[in-house]
Every structure is written in C-alpha cells, then in structure tokens.
Protein backbone atom coordinates (compact mmCIF):
# COMPACT_ATOMS: atom_id res chain seq x y z
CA UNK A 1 -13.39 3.06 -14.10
CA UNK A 2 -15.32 5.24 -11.42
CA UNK A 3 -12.58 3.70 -8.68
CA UNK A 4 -10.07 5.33 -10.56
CA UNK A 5 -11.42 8.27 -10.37
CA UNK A 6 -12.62 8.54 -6.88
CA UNK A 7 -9.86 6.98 -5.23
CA UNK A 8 -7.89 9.36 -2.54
CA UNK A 9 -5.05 9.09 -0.08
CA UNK A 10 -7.46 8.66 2.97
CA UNK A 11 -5.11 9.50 6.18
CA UNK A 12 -7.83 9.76 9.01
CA UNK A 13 -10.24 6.60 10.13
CA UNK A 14 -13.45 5.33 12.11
CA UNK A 15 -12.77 2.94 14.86
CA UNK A 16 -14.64 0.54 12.82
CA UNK A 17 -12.71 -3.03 11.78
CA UNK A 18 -11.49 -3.62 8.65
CA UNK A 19 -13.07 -7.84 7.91
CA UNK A 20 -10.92 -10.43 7.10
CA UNK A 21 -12.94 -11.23 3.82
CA UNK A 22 -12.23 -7.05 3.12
CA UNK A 23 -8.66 -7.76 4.08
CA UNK A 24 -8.50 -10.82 1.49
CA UNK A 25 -10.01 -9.32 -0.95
CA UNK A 26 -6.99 -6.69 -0.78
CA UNK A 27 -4.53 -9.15 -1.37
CA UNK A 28 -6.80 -11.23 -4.10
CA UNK A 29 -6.48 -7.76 -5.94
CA UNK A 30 -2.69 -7.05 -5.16
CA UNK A 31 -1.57 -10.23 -6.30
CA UNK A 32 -3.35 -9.74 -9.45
CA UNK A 33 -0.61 -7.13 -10.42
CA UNK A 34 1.35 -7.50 -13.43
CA UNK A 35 5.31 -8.59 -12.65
CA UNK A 36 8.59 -8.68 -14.35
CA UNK A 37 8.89 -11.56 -16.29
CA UNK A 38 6.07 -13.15 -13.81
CA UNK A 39 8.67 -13.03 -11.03
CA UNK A 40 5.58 -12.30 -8.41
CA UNK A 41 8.13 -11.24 -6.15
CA UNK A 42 5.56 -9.97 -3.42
CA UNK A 43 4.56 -10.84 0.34
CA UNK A 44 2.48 -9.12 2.60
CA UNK A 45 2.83 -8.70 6.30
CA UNK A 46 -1.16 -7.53 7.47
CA UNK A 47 -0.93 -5.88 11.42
CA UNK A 48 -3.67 -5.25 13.60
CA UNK A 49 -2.30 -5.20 16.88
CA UNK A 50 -2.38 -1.63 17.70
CA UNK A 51 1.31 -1.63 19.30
CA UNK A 52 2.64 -2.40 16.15
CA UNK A 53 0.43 0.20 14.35
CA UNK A 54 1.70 2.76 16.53
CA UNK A 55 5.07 1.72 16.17
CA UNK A 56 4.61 1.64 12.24
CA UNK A 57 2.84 5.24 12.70
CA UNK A 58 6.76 6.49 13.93
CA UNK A 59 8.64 5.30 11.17
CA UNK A 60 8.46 8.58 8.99
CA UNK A 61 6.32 11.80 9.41
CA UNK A 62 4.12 10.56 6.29
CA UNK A 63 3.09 7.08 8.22
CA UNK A 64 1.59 8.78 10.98
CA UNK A 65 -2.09 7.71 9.63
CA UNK A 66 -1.48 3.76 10.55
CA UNK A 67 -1.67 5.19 14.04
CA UNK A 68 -5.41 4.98 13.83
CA UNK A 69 -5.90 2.85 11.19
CA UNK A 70 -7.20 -0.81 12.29
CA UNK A 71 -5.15 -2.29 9.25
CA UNK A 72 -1.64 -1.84 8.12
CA UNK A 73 -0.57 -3.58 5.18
CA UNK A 74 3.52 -4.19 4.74
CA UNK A 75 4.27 -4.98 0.96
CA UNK A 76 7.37 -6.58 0.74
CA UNK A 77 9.59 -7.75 -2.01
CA UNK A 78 11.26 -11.30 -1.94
CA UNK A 79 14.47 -11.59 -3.38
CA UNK A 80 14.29 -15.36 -3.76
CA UNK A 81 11.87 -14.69 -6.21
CA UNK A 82 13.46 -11.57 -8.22
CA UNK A 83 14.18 -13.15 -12.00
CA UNK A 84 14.75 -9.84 -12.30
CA UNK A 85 15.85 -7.94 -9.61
CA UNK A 86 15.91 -4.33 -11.38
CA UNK A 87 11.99 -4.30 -11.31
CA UNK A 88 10.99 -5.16 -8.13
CA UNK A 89 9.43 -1.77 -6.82
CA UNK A 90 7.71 -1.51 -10.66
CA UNK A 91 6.25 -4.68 -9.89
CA UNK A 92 5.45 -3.49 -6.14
CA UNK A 93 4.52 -0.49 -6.93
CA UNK A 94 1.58 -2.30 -9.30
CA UNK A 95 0.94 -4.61 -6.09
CA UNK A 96 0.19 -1.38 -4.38
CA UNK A 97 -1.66 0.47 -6.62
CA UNK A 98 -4.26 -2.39 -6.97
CA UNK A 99 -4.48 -2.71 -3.05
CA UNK A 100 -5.67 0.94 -3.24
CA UNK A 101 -8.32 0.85 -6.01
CA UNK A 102 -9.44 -2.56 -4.38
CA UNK A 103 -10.15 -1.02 -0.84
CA UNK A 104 -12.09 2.06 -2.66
CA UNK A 105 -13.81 -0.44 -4.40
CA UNK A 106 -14.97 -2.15 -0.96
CA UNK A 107 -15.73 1.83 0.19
CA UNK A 108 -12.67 2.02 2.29
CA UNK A 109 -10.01 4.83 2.75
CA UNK A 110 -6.00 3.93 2.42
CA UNK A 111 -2.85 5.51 1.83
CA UNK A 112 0.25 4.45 0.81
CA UNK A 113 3.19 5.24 2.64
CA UNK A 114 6.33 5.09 1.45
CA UNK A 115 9.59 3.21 2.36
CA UNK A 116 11.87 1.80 -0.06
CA UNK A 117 14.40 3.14 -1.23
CA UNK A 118 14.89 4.98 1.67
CA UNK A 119 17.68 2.01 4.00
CA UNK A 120 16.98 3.31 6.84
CA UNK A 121 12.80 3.20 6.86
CA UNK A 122 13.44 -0.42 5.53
CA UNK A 123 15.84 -1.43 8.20
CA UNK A 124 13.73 -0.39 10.76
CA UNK A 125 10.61 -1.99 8.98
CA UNK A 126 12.68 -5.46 9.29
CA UNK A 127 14.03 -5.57 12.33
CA UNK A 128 10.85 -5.04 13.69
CA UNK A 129 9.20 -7.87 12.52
CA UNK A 130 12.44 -10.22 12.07
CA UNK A 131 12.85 -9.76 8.42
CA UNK A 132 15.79 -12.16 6.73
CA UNK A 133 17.79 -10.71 4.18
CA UNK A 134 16.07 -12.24 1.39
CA UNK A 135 12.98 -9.56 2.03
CA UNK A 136 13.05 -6.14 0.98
CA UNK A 137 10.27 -3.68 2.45
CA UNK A 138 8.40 -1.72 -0.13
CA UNK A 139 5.81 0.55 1.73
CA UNK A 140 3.11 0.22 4.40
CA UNK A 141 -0.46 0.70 3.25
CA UNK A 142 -3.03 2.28 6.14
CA UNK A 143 -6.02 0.97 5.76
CA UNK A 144 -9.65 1.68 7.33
CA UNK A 145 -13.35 2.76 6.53
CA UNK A 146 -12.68 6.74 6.11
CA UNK A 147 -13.76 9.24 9.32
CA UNK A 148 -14.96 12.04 6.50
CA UNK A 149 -18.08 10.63 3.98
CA UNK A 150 -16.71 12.54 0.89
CA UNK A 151 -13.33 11.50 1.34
CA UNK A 152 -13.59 8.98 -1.71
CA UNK A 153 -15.10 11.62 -4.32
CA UNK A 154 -13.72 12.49 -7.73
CA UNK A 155 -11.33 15.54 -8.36
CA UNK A 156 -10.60 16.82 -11.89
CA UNK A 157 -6.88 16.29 -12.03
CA UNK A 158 -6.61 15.82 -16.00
CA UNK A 159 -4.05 19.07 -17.32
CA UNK A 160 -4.18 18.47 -21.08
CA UNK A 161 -0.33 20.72 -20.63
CA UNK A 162 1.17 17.71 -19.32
CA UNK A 163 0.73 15.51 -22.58
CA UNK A 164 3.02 15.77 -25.57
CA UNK A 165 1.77 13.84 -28.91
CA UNK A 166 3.86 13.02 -31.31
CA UNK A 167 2.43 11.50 -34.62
C-alpha cells in the first residue's frame, strides 16, 4: 500500500528517458483496470517526440508539465468497444489511476491532466493525431523521473470529518 500513499501529481522532470520496459510496464498496469461489464474500452497513444509534447503542453493551462516531460501518455476511450457507453471515463478513469500508482511504483513522477468532458480539449487532442470518431480522448498523463527527490513522499491527507457511518 506504501504507493498509495506516496504517490503525488509530479509536474516538473529530469531530462532523463523514461525506458520502454518502464513505459510497458505502465500500460501492463493500466490495462489491468477494472471495466464496465469488461468492455476494456481503452487505447493508449504514448509520444515522445518533443514537438508533439510541446504541442500537448498548450492544450490547457494544467498540461503545461508534458512540456518537459520525455513521456506523454494519451488514454483514450474506444467506442467500438463501449457495451456500455455511460461508463467509459469510470472505467478510464481506473485505467488512469493505475498508470499513476504503477509509475510511482517504478520511482517515477506523473500527473494526470485532464480532458474529457471538456469538447473542445478533446477535439483538439484528435485532430492532432488523426483521431476517427469511434475514439474519445480521456486525459494525457506526463510522465518522467521527478526533478525534486522528495517529490514522491507521503502526506497525511486522511480528515476523519469527511466520513459519515451509518450502522
């Protein structure tokens, strides 16, 4: 449980490449996320070529990070897939989550940046990369071995005032 608990949204990175095995090991873990039915709805677009980072960087203040980040991952939600088409950001949303506790796990920094539901972040998302119809973009994940060496450390964020039990 310790990556739960030491996980952070890392938004500055070395220069130092993210591996392929790291990068596969990402997507081993995202595609273990629970789905809808089992729809497993999900593809991934990974960029490295910094152009397209930059580019990325500009679609909303909040993506600046991929800037300098040497990985960018695209989560994307196919609706060929969609049994059932209400859940497909719960089930991306799981995709994502486990893409962050995986790269904390391997010791590197991410953070998630949002884009669905927002049309116009998506839009932009899929023209950029050619998107048919049929795919939906979710978020962009920057990815990249974190600039500060405490940026993975635990903070107490358990308020006991937020929980209601009824028995």
């Amino acid at each position: 449980m310790n990556i739960l608990f030491t996980r952070r949204s890392v938004r500055s990175f070395t220069d130092e490449a993210v591996s392929e095995a790291q990068v596969e090991q990402l997507l081993k873990a995202a595609m273990q996320a629970p789905s809808a039915r089992n729809q497993q709805c999900w593809e991934f677009i990974v960029v490295t070529k910094k152009d397209d980072l930059v580019k990325l960087s500009q679609t909303h203040s909040g993506a600046k990070p991929i800037e300098n980040a040497p990985v960018c991952i695209i989560v994307l939600g196919n609706k060929e897939r969609m049994v059932m088409p209400d859940r497909w950001e719960q089930d991306l949303g799981a995709v994502t989550q486990n893409i962050l506790l995986q790269a904390t796990e391997l010791g590197l920094g991410s953070v998630w940046c949002g884009i669905a539901p927002a049309e116009d972040r998506m839009d932009l998302v899929k023209n950029m990369y050619g998107l048919n119809d049929n795919l939906l973009v979710y978020c962009t994940i920057a990815i990249g071995h974190p600039k500060n060496s405490d940026a993975l450390k635990f903070v107490d964020r358990y308020d006991s005032s937020r929980v209601t039990y009824v028995k």
